[in-house]
PDB file of N, CA and C in Angstrom:
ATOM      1  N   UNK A   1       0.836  -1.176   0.000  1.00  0.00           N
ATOM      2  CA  UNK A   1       0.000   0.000   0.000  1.00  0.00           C
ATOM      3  C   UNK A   1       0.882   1.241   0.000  1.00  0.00           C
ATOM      4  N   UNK A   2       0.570   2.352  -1.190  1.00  0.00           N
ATOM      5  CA  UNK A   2       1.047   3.568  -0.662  1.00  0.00           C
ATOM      6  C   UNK A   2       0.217   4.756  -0.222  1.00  0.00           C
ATOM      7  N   UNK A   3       0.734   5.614   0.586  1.00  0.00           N
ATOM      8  CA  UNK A   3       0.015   6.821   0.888  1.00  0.00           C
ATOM      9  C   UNK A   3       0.017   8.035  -0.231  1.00  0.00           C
ATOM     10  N   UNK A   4      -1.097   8.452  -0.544  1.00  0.00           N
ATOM     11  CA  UNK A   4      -1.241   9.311  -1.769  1.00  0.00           C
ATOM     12  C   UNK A   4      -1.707  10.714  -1.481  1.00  0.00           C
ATOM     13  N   UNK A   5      -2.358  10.844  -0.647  1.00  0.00           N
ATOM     14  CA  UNK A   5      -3.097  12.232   0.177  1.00  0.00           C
ATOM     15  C   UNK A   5      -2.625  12.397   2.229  1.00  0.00           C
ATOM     16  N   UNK A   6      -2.232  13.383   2.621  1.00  0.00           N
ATOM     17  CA  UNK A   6      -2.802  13.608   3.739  1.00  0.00           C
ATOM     18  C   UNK A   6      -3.473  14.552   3.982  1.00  0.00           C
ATOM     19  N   UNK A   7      -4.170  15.152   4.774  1.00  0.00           N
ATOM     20  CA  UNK A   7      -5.042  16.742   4.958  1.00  0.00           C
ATOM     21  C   UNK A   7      -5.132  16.362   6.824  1.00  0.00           C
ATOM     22  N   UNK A   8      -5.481  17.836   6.923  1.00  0.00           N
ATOM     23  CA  UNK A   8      -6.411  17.873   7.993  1.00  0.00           C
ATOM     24  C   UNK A   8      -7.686  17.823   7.912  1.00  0.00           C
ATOM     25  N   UNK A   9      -8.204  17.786   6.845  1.00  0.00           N
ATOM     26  CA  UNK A   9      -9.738  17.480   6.065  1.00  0.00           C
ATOM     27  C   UNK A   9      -9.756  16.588   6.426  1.00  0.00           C
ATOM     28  N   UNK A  10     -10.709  15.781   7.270  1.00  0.00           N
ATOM     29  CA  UNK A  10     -11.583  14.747   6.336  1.00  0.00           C
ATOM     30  C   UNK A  10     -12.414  14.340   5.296  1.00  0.00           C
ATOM     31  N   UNK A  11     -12.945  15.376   5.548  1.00  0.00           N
ATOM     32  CA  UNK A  11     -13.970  15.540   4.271  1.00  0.00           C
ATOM     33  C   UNK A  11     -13.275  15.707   3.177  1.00  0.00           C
ATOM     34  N   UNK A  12     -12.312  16.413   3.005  1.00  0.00           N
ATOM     35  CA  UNK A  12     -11.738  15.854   1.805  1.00  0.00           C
ATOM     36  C   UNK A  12     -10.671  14.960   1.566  1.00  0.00           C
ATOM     37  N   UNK A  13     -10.295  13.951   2.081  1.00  0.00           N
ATOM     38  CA  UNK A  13      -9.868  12.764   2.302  1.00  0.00           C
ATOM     39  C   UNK A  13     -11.115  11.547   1.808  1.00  0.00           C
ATOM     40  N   UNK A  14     -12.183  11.696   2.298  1.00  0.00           N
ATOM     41  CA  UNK A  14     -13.111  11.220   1.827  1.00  0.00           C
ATOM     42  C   UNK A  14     -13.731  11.329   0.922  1.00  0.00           C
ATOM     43  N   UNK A  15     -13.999  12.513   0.253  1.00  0.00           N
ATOM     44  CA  UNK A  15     -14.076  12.765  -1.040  1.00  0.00           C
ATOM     45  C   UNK A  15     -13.067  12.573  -2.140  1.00  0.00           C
ATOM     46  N   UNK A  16     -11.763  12.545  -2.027  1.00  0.00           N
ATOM     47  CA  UNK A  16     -10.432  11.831  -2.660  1.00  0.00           C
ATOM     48  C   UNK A  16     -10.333  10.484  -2.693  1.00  0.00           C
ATOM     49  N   UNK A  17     -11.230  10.021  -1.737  1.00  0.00           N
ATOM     50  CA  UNK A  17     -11.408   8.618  -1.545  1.00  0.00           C
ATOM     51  C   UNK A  17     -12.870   8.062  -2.599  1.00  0.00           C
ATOM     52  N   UNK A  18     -13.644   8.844  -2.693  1.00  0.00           N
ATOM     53  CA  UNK A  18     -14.893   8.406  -3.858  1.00  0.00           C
ATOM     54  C   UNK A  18     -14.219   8.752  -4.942  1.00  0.00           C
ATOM     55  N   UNK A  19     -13.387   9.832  -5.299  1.00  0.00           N
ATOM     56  CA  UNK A  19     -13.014  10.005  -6.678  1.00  0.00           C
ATOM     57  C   UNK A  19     -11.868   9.287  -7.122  1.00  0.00           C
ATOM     58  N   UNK A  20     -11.265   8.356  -6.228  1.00  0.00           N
ATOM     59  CA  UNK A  20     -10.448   7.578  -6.510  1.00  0.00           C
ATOM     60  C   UNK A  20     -11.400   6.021  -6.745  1.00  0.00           C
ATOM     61  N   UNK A  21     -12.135   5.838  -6.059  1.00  0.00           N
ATOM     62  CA  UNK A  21     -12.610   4.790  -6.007  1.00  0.00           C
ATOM     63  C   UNK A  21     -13.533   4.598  -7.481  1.00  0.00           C
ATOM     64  N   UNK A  22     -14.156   5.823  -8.066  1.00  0.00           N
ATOM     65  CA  UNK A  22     -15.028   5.814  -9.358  1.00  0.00           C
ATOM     66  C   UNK A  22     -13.816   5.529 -10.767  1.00  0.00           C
ATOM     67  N   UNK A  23     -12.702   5.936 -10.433  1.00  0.00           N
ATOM     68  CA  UNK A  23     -11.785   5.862 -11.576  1.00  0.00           C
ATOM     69  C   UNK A  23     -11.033   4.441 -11.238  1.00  0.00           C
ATOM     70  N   UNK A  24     -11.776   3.544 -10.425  1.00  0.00           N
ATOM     71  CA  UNK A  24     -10.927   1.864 -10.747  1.00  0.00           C
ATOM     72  C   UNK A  24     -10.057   1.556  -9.557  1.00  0.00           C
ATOM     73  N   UNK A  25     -10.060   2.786  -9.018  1.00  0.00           N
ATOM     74  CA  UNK A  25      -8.404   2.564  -7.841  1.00  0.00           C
ATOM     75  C   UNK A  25      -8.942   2.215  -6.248  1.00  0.00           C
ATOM     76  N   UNK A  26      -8.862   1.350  -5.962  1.00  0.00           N
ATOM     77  CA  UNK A  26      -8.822   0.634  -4.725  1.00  0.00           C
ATOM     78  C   UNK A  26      -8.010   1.268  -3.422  1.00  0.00           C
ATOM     79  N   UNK A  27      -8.857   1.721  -2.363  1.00  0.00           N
ATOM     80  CA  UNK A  27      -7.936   2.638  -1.633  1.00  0.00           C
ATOM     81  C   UNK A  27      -8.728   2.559  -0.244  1.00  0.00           C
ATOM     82  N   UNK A  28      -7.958   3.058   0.815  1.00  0.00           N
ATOM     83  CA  UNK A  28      -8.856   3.229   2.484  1.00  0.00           C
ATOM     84  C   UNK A  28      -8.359   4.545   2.866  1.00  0.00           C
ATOM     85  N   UNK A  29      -9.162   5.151   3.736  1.00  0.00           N
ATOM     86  CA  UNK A  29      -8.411   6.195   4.325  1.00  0.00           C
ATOM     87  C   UNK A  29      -8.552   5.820   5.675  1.00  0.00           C
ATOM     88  N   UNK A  30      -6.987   6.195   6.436  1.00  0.00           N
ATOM     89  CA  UNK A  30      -6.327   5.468   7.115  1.00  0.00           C
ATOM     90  C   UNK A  30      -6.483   6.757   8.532  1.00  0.00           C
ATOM     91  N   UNK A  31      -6.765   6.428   9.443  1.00  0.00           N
ATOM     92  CA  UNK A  31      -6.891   7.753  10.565  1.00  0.00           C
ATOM     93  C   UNK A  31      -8.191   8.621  10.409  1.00  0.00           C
ATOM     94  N   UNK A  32      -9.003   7.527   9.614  1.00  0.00           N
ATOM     95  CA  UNK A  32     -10.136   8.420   9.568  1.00  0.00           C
ATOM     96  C   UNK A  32     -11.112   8.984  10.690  1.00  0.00           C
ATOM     97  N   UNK A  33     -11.049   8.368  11.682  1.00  0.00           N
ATOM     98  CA  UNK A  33     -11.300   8.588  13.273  1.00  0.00           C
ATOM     99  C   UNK A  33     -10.977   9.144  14.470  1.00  0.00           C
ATOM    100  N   UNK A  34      -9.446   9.333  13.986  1.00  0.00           N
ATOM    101  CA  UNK A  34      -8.634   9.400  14.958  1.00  0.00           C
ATOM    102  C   UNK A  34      -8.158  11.246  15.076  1.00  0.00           C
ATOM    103  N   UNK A  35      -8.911  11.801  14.262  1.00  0.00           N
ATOM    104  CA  UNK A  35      -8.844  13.415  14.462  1.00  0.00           C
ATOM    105  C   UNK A  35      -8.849  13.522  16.217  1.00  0.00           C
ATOM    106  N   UNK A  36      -9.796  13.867  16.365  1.00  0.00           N
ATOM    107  CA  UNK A  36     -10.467  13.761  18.313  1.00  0.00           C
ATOM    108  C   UNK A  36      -8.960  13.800  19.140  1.00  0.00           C
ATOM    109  N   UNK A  37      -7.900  12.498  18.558  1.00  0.00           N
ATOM    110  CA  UNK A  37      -6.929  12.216  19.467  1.00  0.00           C
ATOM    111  C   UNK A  37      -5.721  13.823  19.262  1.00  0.00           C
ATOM    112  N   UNK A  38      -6.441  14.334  18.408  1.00  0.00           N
ATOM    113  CA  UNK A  38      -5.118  15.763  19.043  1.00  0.00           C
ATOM    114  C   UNK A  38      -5.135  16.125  19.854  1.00  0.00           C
ATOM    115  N   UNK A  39      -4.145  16.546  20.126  1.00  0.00           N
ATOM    116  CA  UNK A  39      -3.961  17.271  21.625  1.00  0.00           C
ATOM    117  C   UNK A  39      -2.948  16.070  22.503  1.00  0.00           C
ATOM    118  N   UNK A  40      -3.856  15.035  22.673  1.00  0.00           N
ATOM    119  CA  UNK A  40      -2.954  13.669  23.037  1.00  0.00           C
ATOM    120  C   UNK A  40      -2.059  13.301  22.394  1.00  0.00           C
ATOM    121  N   UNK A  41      -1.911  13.435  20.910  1.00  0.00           N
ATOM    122  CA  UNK A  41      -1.160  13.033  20.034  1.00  0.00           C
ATOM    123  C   UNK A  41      -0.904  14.171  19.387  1.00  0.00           C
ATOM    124  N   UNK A  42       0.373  13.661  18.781  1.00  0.00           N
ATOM    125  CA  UNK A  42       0.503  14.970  17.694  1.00  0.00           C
ATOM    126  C   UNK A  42      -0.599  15.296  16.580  1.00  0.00           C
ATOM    127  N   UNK A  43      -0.487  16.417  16.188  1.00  0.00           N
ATOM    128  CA  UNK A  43      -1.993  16.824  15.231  1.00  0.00           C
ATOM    129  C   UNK A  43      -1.548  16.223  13.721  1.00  0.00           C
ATOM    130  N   UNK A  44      -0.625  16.411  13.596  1.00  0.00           N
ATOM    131  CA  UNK A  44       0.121  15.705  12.025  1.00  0.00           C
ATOM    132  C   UNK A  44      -0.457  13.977  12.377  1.00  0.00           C
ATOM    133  N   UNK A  45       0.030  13.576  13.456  1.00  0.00           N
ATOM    134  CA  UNK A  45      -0.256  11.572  13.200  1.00  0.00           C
ATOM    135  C   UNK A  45      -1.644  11.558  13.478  1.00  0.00           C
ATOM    136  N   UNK A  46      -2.941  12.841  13.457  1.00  0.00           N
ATOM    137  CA  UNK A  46      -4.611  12.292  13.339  1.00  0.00           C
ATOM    138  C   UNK A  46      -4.781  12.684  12.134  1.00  0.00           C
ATOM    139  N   UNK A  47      -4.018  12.978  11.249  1.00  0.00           N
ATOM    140  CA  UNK A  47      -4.644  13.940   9.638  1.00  0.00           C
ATOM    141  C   UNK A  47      -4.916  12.545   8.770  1.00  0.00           C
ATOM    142  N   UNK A  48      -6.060  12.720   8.607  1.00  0.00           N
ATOM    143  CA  UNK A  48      -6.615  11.487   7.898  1.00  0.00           C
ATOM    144  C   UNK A  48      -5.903  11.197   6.488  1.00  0.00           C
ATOM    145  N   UNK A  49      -5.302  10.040   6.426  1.00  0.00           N
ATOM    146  CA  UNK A  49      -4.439   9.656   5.004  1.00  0.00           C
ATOM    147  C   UNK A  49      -5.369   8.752   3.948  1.00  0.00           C
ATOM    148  N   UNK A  50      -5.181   8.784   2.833  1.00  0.00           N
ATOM    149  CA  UNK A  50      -5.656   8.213   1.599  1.00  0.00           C
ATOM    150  C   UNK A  50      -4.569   7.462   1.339  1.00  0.00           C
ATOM    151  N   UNK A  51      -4.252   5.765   1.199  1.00  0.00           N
ATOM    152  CA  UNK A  51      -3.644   4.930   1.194  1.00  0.00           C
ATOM    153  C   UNK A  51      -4.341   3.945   0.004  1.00  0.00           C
ATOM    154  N   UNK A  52      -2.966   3.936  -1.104  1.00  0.00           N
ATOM    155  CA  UNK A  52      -3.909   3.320  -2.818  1.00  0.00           C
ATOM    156  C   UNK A  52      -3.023   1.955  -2.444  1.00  0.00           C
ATOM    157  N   UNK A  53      -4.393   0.988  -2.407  1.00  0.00           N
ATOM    158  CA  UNK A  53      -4.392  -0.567  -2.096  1.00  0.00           C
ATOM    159  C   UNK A  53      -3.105  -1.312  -2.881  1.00  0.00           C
ATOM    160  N   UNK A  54      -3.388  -1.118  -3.925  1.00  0.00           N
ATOM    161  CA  UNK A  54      -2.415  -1.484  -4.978  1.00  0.00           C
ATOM    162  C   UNK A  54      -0.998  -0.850  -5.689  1.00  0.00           C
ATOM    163  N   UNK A  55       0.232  -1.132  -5.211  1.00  0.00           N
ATOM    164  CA  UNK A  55       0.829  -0.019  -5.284  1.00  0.00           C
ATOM    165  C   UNK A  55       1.385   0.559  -6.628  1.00  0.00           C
ATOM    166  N   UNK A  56       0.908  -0.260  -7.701  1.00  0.00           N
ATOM    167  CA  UNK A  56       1.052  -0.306  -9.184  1.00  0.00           C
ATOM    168  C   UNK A  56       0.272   0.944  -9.828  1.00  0.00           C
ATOM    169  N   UNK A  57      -0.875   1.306  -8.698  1.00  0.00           N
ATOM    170  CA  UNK A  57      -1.518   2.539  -9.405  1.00  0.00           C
ATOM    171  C   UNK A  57      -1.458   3.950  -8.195  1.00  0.00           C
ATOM    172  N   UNK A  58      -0.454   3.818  -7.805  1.00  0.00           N
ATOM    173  CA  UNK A  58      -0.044   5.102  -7.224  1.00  0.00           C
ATOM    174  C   UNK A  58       0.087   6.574  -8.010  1.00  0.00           C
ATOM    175  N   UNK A  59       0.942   5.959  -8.805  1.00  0.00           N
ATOM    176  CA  UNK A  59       1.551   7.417  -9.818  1.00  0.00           C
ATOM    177  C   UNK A  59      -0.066   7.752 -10.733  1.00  0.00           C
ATOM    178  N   UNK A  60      -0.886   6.986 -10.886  1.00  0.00           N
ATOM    179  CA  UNK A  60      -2.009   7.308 -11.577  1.00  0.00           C
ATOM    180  C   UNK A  60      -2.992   8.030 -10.495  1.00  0.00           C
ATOM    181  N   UNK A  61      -2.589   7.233  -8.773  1.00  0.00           N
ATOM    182  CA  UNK A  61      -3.536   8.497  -7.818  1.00  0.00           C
ATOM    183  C   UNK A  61      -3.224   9.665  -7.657  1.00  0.00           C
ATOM    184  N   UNK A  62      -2.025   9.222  -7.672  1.00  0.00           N
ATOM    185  CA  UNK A  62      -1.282  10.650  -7.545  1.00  0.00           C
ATOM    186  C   UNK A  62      -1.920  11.632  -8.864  1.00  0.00           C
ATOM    187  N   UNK A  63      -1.474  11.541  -9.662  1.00  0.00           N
ATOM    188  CA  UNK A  63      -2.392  12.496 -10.661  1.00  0.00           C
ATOM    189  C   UNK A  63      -3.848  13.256 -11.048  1.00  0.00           C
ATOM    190  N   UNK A  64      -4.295  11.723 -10.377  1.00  0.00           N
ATOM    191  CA  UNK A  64      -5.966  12.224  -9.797  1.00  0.00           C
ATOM    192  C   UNK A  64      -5.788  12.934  -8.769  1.00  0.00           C
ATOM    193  N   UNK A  65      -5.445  12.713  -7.840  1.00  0.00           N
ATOM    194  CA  UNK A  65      -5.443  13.453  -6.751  1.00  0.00           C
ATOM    195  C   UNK A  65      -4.696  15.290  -7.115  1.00  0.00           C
ATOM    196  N   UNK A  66      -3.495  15.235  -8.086  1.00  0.00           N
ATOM    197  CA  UNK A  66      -3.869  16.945  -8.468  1.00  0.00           C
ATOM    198  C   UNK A  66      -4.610  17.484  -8.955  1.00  0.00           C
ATOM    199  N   UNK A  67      -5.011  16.264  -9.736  1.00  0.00           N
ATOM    200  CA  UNK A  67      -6.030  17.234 -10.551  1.00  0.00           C
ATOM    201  C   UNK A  67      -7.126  17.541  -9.943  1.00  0.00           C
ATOM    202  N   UNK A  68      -7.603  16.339  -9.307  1.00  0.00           N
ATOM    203  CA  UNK A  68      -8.787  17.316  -8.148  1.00  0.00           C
ATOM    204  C   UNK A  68      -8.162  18.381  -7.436  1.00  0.00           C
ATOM    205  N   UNK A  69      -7.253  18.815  -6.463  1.00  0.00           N
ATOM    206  CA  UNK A  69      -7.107  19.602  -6.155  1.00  0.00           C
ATOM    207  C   UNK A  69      -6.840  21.012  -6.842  1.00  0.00           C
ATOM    208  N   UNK A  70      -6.309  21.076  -7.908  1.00  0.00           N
ATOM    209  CA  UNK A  70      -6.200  21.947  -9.161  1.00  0.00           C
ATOM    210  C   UNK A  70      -7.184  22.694  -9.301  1.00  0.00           C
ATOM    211  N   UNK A  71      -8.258  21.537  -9.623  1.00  0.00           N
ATOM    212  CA  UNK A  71      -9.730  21.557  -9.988  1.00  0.00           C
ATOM    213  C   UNK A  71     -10.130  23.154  -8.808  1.00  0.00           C
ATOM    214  N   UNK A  72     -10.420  22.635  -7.971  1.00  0.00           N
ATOM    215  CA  UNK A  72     -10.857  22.804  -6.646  1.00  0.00           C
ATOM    216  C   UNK A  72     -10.321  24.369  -6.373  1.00  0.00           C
ATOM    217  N   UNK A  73      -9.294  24.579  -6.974  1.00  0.00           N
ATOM    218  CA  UNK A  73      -8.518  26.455  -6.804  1.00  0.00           C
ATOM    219  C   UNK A  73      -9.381  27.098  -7.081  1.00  0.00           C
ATOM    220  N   UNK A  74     -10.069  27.149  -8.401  1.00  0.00           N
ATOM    221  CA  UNK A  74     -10.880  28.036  -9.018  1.00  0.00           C
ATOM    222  C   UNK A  74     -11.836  28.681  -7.829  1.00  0.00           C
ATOM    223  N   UNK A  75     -11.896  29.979  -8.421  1.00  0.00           N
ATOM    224  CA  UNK A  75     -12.647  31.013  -7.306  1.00  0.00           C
ATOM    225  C   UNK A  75     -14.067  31.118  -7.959  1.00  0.00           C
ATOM    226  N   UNK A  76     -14.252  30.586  -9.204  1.00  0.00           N
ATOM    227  CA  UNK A  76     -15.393  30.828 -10.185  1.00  0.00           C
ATOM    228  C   UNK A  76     -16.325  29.330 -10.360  1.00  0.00           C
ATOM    229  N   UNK A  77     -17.623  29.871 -10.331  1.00  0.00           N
ATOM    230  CA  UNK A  77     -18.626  28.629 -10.339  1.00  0.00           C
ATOM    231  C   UNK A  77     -18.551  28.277 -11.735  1.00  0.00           C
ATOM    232  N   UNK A  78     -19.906  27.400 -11.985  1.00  0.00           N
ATOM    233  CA  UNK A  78     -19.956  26.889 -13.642  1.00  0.00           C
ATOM    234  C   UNK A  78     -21.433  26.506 -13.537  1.00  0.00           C
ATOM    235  N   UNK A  79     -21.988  27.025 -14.910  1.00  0.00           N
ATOM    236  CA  UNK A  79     -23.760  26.319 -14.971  1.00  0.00           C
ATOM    237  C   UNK A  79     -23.062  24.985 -15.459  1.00  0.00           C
ATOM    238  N   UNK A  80     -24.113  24.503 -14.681  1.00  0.00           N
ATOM    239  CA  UNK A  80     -24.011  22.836 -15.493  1.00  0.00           C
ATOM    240  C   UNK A  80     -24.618  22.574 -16.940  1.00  0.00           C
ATOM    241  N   UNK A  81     -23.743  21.721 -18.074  1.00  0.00           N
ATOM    242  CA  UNK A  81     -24.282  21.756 -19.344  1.00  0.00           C
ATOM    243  C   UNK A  81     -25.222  21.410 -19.343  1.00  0.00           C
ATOM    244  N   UNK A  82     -25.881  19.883 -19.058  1.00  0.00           N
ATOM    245  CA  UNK A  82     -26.900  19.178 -18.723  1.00  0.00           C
ATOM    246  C   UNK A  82     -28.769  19.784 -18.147  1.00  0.00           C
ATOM    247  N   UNK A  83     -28.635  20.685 -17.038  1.00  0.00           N
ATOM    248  CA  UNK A  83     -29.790  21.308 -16.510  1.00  0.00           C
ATOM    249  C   UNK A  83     -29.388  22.653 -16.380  1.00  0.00           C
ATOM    250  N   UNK A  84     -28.466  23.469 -16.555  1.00  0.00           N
ATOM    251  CA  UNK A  84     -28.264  24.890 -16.359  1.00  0.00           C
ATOM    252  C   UNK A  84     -28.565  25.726 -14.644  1.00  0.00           C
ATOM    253  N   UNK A  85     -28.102  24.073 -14.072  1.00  0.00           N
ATOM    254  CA  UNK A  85     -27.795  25.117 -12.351  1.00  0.00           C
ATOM    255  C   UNK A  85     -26.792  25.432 -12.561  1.00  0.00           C
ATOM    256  N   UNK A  86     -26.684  26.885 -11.501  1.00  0.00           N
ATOM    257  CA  UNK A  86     -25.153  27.078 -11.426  1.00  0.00           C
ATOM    258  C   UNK A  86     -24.898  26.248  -9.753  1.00  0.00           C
ATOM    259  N   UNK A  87     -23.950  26.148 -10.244  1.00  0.00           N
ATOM    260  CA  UNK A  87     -22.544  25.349  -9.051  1.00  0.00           C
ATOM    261  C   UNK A  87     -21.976  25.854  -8.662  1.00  0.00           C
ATOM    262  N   UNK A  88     -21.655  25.847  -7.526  1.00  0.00           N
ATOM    263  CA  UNK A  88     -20.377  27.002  -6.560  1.00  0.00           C
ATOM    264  C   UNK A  88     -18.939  25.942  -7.114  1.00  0.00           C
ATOM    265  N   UNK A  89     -18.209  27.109  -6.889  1.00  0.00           N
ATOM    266  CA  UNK A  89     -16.807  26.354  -7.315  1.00  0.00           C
ATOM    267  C   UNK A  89     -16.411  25.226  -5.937  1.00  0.00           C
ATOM    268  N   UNK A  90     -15.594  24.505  -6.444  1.00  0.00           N
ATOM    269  CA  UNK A  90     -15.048  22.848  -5.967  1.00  0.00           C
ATOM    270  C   UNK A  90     -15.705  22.063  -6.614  1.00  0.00           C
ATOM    271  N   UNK A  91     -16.703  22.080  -6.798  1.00  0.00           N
ATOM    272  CA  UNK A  91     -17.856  20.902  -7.222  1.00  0.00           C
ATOM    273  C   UNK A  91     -17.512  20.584  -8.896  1.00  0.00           C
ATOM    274  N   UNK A  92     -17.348  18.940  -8.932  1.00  0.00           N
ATOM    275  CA  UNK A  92     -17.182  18.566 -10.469  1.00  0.00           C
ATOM    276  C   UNK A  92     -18.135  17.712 -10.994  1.00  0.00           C
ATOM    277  N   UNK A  93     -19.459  17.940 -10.257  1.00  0.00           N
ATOM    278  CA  UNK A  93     -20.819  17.437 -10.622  1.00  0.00           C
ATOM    279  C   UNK A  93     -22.142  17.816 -10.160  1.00  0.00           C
ATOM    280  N   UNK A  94     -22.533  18.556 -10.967  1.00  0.00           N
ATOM    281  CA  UNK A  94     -24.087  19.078 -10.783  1.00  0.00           C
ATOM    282  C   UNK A  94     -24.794  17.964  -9.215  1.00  0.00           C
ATOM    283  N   UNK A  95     -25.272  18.999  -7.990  1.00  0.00           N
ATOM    284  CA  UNK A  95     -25.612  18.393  -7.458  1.00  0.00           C
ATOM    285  C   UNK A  95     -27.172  17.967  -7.668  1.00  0.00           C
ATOM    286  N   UNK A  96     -27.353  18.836  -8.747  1.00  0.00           N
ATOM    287  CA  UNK A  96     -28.884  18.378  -9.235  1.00  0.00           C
ATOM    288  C   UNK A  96     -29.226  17.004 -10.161  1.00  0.00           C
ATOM    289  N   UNK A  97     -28.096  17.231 -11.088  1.00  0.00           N
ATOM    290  CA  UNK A  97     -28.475  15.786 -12.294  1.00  0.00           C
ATOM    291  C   UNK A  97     -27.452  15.028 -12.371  1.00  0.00           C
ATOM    292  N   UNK A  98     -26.026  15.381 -11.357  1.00  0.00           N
ATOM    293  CA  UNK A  98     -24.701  14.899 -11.443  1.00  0.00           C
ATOM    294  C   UNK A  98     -24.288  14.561 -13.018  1.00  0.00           C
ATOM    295  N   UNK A  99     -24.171  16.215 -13.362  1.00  0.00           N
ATOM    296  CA  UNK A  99     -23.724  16.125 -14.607  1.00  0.00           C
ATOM    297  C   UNK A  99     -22.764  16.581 -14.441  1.00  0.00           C
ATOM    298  N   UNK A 100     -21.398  16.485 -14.885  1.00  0.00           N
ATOM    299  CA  UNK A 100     -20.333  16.884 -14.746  1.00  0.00           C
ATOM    300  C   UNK A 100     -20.106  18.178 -15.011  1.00  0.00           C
ATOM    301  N   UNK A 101     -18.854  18.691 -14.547  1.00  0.00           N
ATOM    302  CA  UNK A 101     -18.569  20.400 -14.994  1.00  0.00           C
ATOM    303  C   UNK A 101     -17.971  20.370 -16.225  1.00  0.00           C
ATOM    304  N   UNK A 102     -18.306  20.919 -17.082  1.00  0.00           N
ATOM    305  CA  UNK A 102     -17.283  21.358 -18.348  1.00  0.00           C
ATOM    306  C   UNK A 102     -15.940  21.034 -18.554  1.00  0.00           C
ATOM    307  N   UNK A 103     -15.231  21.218 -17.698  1.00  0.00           N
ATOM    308  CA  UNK A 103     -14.169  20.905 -17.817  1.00  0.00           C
ATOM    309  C   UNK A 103     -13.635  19.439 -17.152  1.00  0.00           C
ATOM    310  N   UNK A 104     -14.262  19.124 -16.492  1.00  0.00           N
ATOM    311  CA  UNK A 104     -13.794  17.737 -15.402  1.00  0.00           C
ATOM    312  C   UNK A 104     -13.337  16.475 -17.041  1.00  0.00           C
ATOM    313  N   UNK A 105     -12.357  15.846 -16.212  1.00  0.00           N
ATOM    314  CA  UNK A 105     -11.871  14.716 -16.585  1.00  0.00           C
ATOM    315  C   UNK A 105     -13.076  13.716 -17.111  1.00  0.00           C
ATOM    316  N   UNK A 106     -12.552  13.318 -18.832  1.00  0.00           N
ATOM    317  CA  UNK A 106     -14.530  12.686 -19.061  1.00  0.00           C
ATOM    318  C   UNK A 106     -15.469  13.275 -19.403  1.00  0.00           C
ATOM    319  N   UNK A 107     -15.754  14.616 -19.070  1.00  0.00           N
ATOM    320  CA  UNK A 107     -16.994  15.270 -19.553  1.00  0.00           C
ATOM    321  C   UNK A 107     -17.005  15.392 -20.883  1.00  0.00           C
ATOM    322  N   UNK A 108     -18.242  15.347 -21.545  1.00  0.00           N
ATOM    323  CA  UNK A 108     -18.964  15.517 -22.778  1.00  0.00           C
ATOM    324  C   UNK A 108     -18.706  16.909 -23.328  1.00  0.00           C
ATOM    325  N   UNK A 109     -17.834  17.160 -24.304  1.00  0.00           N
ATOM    326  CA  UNK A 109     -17.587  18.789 -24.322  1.00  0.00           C
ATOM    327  C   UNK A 109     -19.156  19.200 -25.016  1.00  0.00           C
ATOM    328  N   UNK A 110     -19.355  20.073 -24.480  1.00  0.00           N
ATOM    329  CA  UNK A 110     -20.998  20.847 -24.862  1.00  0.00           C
ATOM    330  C   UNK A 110     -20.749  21.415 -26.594  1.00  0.00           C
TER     331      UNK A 110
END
């Protein structure tokens, strides 16, 4: 197993963890519980880690994993092609019809 993400997020540890898991890659996040123990422990050994099962597709999480974060900079929303909500920026799927954003990895160029 290698480690591919850490944060003080969980939430986005867990969300790195569905978008790894939809693109084929087999993975756990490791300390996902164990936030609470700061203070007792150092705050770095509770930061929840993303650990890719297989260590043959690391360099491919790794890439997912910038590009979501990449993704995620933008200060600017996007209507979705599909139903025309707009989306606050981070989001790379309509939370209405989970249609992808324009630009995301895969999407249907409009």
């Amino acid at each position: 197993m290698k480690r591919v993400f850490c944060s003080h997020d969980p939430m986005l540890a867990g969300y790195l963890r569905s978008v790894l898991e939809e693109h084929g890659i087999a993975c756990l996040v490791k300390n996902e519980f164990l936030i609470g123990g700061g203070g007792e422990l150092p705050p770095t050994e509770c930061w929840p880690e993303v650990w890719v099962v297989d260590d043959g597709q690391e360099a491919r999480a790794r890439a997912i994993v910038e590009e979501v974060r990449q993704s995620g900079s933008s200060d600017e929303g996007w209507r979705c092609p599909v139903c025309a909500e707009w989306i606050e920026p981070g989001f790379g799927a309509c939370w209405r019809c989970a249609g992808d954003a324009p630009d995301a990895p895969g999407a249907d160029p409009a």
